[in-house]
Structures are given as structure tokens and as C-alpha cells.
PDB file of N, CA and C in Angstrom:
ATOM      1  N   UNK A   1      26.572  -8.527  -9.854  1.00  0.00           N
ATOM      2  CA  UNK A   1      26.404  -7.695  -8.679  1.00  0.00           C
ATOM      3  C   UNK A   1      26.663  -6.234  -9.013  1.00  0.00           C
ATOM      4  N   UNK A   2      27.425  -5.739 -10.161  1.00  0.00           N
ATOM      5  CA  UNK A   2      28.072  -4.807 -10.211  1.00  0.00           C
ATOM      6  C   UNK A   2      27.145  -3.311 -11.037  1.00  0.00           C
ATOM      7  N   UNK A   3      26.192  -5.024 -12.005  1.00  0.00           N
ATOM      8  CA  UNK A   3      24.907  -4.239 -12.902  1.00  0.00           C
ATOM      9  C   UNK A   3      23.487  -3.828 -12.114  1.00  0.00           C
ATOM     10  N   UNK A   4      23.592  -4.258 -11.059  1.00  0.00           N
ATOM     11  CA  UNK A   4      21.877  -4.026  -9.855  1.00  0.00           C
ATOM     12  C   UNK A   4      22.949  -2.723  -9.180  1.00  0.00           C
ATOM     13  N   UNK A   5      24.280  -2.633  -8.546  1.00  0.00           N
ATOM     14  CA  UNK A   5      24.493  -1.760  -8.012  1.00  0.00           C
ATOM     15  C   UNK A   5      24.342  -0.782  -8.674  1.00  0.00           C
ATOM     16  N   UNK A   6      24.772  -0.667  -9.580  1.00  0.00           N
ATOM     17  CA  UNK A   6      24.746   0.574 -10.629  1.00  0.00           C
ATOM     18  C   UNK A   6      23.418   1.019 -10.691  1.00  0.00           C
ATOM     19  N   UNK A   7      22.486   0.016 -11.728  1.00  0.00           N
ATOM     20  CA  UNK A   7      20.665   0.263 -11.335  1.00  0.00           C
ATOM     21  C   UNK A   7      20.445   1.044 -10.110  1.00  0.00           C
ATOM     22  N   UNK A   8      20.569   0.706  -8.940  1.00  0.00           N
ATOM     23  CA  UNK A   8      20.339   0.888  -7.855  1.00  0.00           C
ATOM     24  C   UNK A   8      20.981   2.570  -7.692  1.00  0.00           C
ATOM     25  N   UNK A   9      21.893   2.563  -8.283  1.00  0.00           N
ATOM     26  CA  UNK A   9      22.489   4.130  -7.805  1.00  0.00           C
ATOM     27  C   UNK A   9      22.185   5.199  -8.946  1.00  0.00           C
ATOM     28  N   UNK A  10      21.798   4.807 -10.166  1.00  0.00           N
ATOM     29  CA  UNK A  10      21.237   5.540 -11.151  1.00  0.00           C
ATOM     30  C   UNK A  10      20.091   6.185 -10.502  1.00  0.00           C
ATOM     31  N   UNK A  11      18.945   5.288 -10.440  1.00  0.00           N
ATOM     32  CA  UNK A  11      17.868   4.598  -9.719  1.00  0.00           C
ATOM     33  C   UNK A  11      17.190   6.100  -8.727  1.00  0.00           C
ATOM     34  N   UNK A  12      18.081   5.959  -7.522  1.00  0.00           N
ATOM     35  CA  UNK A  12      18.420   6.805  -6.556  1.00  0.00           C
ATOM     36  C   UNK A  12      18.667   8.301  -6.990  1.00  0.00           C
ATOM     37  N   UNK A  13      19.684   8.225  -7.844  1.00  0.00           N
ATOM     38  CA  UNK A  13      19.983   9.928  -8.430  1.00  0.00           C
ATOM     39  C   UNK A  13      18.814  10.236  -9.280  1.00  0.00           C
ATOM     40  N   UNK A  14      18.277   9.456  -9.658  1.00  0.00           N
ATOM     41  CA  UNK A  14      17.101   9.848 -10.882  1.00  0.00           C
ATOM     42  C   UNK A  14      15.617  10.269  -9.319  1.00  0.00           C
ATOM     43  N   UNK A  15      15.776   9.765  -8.686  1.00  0.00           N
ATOM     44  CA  UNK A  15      14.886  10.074  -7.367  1.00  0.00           C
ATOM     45  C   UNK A  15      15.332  11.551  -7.175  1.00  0.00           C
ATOM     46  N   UNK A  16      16.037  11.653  -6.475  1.00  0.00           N
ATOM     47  CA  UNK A  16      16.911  12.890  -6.105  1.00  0.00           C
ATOM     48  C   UNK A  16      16.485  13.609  -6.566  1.00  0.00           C
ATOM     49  N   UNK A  17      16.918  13.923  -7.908  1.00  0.00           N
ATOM     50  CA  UNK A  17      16.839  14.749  -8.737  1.00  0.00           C
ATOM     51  C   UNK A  17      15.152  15.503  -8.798  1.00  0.00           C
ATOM     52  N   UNK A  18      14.537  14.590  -8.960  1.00  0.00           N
ATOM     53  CA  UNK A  18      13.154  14.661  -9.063  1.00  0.00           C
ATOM     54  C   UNK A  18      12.448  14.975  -7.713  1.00  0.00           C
ATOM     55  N   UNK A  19      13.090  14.675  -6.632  1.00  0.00           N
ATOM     56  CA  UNK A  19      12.401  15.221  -5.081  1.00  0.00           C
ATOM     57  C   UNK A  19      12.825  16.120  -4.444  1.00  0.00           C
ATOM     58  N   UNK A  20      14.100  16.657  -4.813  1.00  0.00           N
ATOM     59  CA  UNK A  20      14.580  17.679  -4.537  1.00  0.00           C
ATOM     60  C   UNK A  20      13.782  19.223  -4.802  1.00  0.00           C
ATOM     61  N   UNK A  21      13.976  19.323  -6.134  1.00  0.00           N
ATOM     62  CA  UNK A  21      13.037  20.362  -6.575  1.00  0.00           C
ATOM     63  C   UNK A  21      11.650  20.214  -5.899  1.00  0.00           C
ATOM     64  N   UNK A  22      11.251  19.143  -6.137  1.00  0.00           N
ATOM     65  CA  UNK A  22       9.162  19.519  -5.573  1.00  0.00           C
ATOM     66  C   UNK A  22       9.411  19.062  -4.232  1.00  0.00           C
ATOM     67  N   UNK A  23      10.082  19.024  -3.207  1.00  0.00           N
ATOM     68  CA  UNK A  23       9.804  19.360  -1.645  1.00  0.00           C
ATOM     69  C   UNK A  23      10.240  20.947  -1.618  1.00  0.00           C
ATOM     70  N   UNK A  24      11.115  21.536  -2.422  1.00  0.00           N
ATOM     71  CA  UNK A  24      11.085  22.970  -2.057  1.00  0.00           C
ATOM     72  C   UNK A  24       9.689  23.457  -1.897  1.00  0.00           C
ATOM     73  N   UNK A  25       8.361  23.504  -2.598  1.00  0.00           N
ATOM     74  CA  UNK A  25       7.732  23.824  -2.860  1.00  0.00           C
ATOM     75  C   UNK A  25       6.644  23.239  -1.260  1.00  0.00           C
ATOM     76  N   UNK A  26       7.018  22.186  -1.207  1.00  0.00           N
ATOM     77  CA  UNK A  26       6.182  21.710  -0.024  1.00  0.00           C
ATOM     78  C   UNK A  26       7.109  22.620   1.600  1.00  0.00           C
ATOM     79  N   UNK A  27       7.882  22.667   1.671  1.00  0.00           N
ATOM     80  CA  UNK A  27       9.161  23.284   2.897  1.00  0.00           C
ATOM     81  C   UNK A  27       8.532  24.756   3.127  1.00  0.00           C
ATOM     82  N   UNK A  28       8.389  25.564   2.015  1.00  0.00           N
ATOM     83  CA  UNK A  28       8.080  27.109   2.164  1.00  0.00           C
ATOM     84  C   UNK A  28       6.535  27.228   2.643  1.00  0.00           C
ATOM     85  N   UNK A  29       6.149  27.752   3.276  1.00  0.00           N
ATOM     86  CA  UNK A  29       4.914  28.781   3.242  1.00  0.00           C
ATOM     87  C   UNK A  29       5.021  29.397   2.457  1.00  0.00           C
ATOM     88  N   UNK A  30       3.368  29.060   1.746  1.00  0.00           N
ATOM     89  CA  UNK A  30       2.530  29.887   0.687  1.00  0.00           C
ATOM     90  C   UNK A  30       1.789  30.923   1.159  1.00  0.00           C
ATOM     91  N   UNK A  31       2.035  32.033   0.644  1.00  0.00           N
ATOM     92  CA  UNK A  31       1.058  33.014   1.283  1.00  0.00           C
ATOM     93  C   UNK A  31      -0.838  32.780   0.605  1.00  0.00           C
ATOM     94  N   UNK A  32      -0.635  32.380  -0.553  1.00  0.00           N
ATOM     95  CA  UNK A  32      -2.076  31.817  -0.834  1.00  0.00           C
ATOM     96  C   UNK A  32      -1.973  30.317  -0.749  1.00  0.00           C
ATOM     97  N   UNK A  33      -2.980  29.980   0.480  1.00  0.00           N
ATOM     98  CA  UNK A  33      -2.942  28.157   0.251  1.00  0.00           C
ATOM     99  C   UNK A  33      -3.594  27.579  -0.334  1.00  0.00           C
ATOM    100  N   UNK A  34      -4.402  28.403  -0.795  1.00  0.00           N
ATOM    101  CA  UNK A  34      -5.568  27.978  -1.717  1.00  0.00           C
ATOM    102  C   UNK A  34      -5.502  27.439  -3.155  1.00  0.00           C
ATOM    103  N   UNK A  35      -4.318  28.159  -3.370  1.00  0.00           N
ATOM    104  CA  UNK A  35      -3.624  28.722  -4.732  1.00  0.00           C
ATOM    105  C   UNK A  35      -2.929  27.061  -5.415  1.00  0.00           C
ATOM    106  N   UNK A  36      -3.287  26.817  -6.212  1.00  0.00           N
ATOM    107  CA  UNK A  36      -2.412  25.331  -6.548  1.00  0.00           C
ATOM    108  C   UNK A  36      -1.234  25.913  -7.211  1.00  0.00           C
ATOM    109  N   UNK A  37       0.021  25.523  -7.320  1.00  0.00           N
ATOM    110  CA  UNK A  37       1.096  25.929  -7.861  1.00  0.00           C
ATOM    111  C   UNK A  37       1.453  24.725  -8.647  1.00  0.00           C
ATOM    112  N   UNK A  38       2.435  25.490  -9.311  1.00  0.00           N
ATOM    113  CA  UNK A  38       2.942  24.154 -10.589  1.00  0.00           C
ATOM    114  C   UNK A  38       3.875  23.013  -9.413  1.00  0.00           C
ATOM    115  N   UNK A  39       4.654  23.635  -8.667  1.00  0.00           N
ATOM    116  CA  UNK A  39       5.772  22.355  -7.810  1.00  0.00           C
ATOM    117  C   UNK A  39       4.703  21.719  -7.324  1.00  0.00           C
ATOM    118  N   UNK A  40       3.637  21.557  -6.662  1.00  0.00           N
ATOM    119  CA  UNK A  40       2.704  20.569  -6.539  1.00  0.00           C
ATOM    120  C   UNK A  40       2.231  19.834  -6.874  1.00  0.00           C
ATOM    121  N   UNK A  41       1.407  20.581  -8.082  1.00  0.00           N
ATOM    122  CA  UNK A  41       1.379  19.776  -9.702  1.00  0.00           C
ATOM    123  C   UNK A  41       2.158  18.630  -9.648  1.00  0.00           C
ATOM    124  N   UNK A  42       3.234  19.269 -10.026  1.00  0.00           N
ATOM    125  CA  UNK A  42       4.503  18.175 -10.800  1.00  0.00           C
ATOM    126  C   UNK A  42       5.105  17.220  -9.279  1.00  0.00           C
ATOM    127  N   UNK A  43       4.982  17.414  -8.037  1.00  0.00           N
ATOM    128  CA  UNK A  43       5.025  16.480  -6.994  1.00  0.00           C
ATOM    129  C   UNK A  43       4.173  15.301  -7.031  1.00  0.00           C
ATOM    130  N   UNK A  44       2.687  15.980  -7.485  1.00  0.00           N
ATOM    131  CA  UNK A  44       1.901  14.921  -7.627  1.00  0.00           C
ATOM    132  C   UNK A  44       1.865  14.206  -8.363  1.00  0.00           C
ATOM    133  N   UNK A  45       2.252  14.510  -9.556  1.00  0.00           N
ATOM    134  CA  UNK A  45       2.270  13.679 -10.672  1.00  0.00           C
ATOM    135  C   UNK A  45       3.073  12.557 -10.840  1.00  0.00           C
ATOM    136  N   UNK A  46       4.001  13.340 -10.209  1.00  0.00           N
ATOM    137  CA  UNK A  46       5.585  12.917 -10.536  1.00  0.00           C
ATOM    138  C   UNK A  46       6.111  11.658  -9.241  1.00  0.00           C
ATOM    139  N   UNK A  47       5.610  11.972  -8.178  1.00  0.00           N
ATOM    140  CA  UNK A  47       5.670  11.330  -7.195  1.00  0.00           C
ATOM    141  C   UNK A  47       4.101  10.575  -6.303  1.00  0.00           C
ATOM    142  N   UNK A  48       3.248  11.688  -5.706  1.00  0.00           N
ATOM    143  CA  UNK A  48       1.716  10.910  -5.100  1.00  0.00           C
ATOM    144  C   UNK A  48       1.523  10.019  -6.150  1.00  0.00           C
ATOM    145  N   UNK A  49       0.887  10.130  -7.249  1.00  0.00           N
ATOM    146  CA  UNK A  49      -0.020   9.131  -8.160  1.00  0.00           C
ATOM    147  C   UNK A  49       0.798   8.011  -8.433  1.00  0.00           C
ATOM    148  N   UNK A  50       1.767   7.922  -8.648  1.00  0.00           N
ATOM    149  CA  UNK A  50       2.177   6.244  -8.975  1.00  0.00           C
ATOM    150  C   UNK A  50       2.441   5.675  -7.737  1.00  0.00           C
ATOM    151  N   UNK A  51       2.552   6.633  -6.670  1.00  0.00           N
ATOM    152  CA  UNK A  51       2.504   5.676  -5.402  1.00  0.00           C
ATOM    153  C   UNK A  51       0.307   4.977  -4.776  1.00  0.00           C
ATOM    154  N   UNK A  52      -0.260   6.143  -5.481  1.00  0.00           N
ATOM    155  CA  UNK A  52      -1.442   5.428  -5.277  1.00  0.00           C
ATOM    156  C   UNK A  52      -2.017   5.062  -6.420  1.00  0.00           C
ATOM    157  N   UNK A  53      -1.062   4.823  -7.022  1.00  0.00           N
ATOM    158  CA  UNK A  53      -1.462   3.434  -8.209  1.00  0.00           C
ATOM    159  C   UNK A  53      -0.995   2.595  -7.334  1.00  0.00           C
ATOM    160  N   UNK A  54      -0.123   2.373  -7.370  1.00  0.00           N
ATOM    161  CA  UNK A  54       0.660   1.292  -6.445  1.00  0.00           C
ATOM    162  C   UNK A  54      -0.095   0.754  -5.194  1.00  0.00           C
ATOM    163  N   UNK A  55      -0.808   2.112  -4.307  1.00  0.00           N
ATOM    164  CA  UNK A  55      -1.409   1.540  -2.917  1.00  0.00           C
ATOM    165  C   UNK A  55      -2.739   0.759  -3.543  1.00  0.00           C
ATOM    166  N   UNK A  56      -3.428   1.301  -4.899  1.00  0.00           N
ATOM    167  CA  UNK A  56      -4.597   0.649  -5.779  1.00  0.00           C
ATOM    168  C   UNK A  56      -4.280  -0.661  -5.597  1.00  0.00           C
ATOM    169  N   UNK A  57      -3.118  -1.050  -6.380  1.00  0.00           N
ATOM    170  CA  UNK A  57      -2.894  -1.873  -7.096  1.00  0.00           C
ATOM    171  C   UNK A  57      -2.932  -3.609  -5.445  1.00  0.00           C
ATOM    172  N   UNK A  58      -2.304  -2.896  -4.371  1.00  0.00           N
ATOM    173  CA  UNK A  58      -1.970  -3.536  -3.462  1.00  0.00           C
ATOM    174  C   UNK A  58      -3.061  -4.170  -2.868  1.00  0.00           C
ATOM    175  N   UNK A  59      -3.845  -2.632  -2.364  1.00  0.00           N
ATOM    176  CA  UNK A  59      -5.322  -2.686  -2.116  1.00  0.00           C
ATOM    177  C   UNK A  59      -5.975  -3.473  -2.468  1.00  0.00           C
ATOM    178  N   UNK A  60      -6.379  -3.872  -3.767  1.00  0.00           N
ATOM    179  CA  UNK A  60      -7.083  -4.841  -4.460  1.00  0.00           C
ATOM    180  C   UNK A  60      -7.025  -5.814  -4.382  1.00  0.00           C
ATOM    181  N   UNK A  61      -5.226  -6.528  -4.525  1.00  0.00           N
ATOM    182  CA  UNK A  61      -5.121  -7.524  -4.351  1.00  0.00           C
ATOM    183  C   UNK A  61      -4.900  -8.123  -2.711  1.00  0.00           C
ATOM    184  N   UNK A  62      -4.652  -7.431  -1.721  1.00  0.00           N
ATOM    185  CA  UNK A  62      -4.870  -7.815  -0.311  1.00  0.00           C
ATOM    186  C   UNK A  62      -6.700  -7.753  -0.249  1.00  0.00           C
ATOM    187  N   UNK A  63      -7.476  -7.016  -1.060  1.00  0.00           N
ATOM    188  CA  UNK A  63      -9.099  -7.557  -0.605  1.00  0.00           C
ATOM    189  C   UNK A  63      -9.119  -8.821  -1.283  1.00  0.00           C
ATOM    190  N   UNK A  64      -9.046  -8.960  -2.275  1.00  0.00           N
ATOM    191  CA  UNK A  64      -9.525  -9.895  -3.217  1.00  0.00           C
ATOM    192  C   UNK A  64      -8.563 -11.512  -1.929  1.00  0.00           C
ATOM    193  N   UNK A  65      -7.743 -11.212  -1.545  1.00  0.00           N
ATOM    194  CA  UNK A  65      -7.322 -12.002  -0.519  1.00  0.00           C
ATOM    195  C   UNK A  65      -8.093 -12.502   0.895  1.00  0.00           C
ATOM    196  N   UNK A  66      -8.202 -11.282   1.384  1.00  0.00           N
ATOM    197  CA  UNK A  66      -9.318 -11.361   2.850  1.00  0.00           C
ATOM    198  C   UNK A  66     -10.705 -11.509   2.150  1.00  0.00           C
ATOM    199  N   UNK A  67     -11.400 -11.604   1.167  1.00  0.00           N
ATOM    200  CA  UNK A  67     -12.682 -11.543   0.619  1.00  0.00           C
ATOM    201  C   UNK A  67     -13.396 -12.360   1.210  1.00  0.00           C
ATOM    202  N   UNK A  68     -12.844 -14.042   1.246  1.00  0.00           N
ATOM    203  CA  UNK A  68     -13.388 -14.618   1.841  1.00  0.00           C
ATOM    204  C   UNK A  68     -13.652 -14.589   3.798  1.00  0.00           C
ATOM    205  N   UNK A  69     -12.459 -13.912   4.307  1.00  0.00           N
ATOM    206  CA  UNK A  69     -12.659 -13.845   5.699  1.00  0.00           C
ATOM    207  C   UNK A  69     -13.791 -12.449   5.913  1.00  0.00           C
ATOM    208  N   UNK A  70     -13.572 -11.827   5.361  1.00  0.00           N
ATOM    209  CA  UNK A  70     -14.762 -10.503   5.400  1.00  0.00           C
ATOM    210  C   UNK A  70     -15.915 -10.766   4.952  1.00  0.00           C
ATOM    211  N   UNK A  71     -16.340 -11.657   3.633  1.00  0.00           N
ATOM    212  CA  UNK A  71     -17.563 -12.335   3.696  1.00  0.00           C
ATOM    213  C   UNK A  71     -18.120 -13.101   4.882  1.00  0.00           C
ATOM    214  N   UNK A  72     -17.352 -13.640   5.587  1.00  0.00           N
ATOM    215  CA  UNK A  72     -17.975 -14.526   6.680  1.00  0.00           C
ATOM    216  C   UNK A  72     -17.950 -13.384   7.970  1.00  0.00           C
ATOM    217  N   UNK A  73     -17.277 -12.460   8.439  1.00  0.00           N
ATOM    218  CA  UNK A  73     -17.262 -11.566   9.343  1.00  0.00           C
ATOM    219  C   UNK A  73     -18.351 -10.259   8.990  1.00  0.00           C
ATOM    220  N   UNK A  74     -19.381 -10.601   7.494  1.00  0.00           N
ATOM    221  CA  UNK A  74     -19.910  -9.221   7.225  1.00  0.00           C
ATOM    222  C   UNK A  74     -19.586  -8.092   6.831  1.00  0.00           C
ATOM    223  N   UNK A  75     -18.471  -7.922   6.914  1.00  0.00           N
ATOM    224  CA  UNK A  75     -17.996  -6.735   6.315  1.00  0.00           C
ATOM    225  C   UNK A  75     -16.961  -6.301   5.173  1.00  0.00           C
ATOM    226  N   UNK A  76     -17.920  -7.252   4.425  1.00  0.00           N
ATOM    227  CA  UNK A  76     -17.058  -6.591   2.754  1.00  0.00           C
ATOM    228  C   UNK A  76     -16.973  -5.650   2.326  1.00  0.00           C
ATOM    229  N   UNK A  77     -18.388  -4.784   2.811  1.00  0.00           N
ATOM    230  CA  UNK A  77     -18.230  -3.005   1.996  1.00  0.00           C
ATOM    231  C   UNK A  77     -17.054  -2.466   3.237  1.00  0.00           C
ATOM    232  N   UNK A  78     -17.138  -2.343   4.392  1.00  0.00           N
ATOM    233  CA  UNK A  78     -15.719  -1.061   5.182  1.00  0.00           C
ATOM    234  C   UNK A  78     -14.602  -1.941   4.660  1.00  0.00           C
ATOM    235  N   UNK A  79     -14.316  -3.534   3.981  1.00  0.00           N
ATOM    236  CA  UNK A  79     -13.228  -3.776   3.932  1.00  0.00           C
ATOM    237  C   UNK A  79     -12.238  -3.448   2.240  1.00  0.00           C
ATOM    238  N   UNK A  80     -13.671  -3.634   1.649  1.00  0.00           N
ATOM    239  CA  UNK A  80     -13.974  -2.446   0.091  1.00  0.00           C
ATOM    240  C   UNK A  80     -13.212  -1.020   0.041  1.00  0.00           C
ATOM    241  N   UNK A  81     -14.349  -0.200   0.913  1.00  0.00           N
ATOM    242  CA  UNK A  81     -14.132   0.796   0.952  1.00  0.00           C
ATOM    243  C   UNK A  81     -12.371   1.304   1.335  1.00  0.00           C
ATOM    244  N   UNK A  82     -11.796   0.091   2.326  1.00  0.00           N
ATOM    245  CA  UNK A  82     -10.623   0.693   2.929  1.00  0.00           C
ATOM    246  C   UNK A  82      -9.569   0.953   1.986  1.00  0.00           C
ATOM    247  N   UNK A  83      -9.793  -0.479   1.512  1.00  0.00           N
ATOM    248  CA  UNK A  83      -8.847  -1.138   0.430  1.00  0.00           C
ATOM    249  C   UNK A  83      -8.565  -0.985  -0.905  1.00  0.00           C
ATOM    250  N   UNK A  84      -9.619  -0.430  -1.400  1.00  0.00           N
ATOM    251  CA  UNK A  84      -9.959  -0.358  -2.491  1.00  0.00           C
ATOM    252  C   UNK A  84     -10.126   1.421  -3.003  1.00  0.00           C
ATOM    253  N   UNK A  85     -11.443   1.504  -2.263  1.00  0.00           N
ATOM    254  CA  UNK A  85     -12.177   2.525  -3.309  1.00  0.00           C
ATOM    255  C   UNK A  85     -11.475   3.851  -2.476  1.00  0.00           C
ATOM    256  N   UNK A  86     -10.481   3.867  -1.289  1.00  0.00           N
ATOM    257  CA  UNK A  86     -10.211   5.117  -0.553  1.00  0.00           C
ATOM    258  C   UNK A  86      -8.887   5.272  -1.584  1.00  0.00           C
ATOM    259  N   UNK A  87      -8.235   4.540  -1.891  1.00  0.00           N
ATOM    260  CA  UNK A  87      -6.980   4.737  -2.620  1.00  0.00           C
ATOM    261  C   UNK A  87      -6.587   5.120  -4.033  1.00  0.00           C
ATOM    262  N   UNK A  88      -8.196   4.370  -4.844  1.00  0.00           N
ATOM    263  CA  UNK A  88      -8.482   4.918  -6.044  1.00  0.00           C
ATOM    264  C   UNK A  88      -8.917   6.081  -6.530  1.00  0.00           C
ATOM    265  N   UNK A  89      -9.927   6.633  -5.330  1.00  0.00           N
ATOM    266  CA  UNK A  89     -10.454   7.849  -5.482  1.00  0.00           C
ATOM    267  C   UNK A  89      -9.342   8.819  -5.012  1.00  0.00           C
ATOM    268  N   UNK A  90      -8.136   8.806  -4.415  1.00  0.00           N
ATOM    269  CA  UNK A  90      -7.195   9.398  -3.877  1.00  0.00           C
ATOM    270  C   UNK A  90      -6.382   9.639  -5.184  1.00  0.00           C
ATOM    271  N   UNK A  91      -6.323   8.332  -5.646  1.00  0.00           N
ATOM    272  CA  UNK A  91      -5.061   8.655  -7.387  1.00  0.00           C
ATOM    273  C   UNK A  91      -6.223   8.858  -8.249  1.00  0.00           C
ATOM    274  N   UNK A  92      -7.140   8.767  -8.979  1.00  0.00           N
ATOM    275  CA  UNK A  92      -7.824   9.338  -9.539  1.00  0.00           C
ATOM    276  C   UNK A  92      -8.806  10.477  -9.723  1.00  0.00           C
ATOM    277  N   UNK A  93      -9.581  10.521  -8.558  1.00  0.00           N
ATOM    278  CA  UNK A  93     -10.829  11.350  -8.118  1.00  0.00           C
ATOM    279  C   UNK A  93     -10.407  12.865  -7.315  1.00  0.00           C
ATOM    280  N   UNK A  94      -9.243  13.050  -7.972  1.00  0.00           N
ATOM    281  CA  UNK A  94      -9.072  14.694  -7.265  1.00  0.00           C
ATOM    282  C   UNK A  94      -8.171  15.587  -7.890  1.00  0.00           C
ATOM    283  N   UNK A  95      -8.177  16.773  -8.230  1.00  0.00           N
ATOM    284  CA  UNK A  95      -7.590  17.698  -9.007  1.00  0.00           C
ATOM    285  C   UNK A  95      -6.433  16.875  -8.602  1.00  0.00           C
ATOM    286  N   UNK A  96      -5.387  17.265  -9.491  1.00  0.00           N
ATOM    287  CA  UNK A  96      -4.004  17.190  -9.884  1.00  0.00           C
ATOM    288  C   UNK A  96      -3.054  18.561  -8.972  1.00  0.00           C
ATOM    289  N   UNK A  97      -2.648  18.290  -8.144  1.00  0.00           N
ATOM    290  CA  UNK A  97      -1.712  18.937  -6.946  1.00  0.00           C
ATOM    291  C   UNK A  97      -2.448  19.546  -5.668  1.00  0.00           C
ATOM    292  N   UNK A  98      -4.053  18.963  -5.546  1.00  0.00           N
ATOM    293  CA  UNK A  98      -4.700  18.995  -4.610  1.00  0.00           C
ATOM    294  C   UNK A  98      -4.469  17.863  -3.295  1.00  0.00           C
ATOM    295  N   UNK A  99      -3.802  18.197  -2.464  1.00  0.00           N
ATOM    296  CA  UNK A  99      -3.850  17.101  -1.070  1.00  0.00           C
ATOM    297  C   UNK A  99      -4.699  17.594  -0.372  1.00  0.00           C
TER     298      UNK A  99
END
């Protein structure tokens, strides 16, 4: 019990550490919004993309689940598209600190 608590609180400070700095960057007004900055960058990297690996990863396997109920209801591509290809193109298909 004593080795997951620990994990668990390392875990957490290693979060911290890492979200602290790149929400400053999200908190302030930019006078150029256009402008990509490095704390974004490194938010995205560091934090968005492995969470939409993760929503990928979920995505896929909840279609590949309903496949068969959406084959019989017709709608495999909007259930595709939801599941799948909106989350991939989100972690892959867009500049790096672009939301």
C-alpha cells in the first residue's frame, strides 16, 4: 500500500510541476493571438497529445465495439467520423500549439 501511495504522489508532483508552468501561458492575454508561443507548444506536447492519443486510442476501440450496432442502424461513417477520425486528426493533423 505504501509503494502505489508513493507512485501516486510522485505521480502528482511530476503533474504539477509540468502544468503549472504551461497554464501560465494559457491564464494571461496575448496581445498577438495569432502568434504561437513556446508555453503552448510545450502544453501541447506535453499535455493535449497524449491525452488525444489516449481519446484515439479509446475511440477506436469503443467503434470497433458499436460496429456492429451502427452497421445495422446505417451509420458507420458519423459513428467513424466521431470516434475515430475527429480525435486523430486533433492529435495528429494540426500544427503543434495550435487549438
Amino acid at each position: 500500500m505504501n509503494g502505489i501511495l508513493k507512485r501516486v504522489i510522485v505521480l502528482l508532483t511530476v503533474l504539477a510541476l509540468v502544468a503549472v508552468p504551461c497554464t501560465t501561458c494559457f491564464a494571461q492575454e496575448l496581445e498577438q493571438d495569432d502568434d504561437i508561443v513556446a508555453g503552448k507548444m510545450a502544453g501541447d506536447a506535453l499535455v493535449v497529445r497524449p491525452l488525444g492519443l489516449c481519446a484515439t486510442l479509446i475511440g477506436g476501440a469503443v467503434f470497433l465495439v458499436s460496429l456492429p450496432f451502427s452497421a445495422l442502424g446505417g451509420n458507420t461513417k458519423p459513428a467513424y467520423e466521431a470516434l475515430l477520425m475527429d480525435p486523430f486528426n486533433f492529435t495528429f493533423n494540426r500544427p503543434l500549439g495550435d487549438f
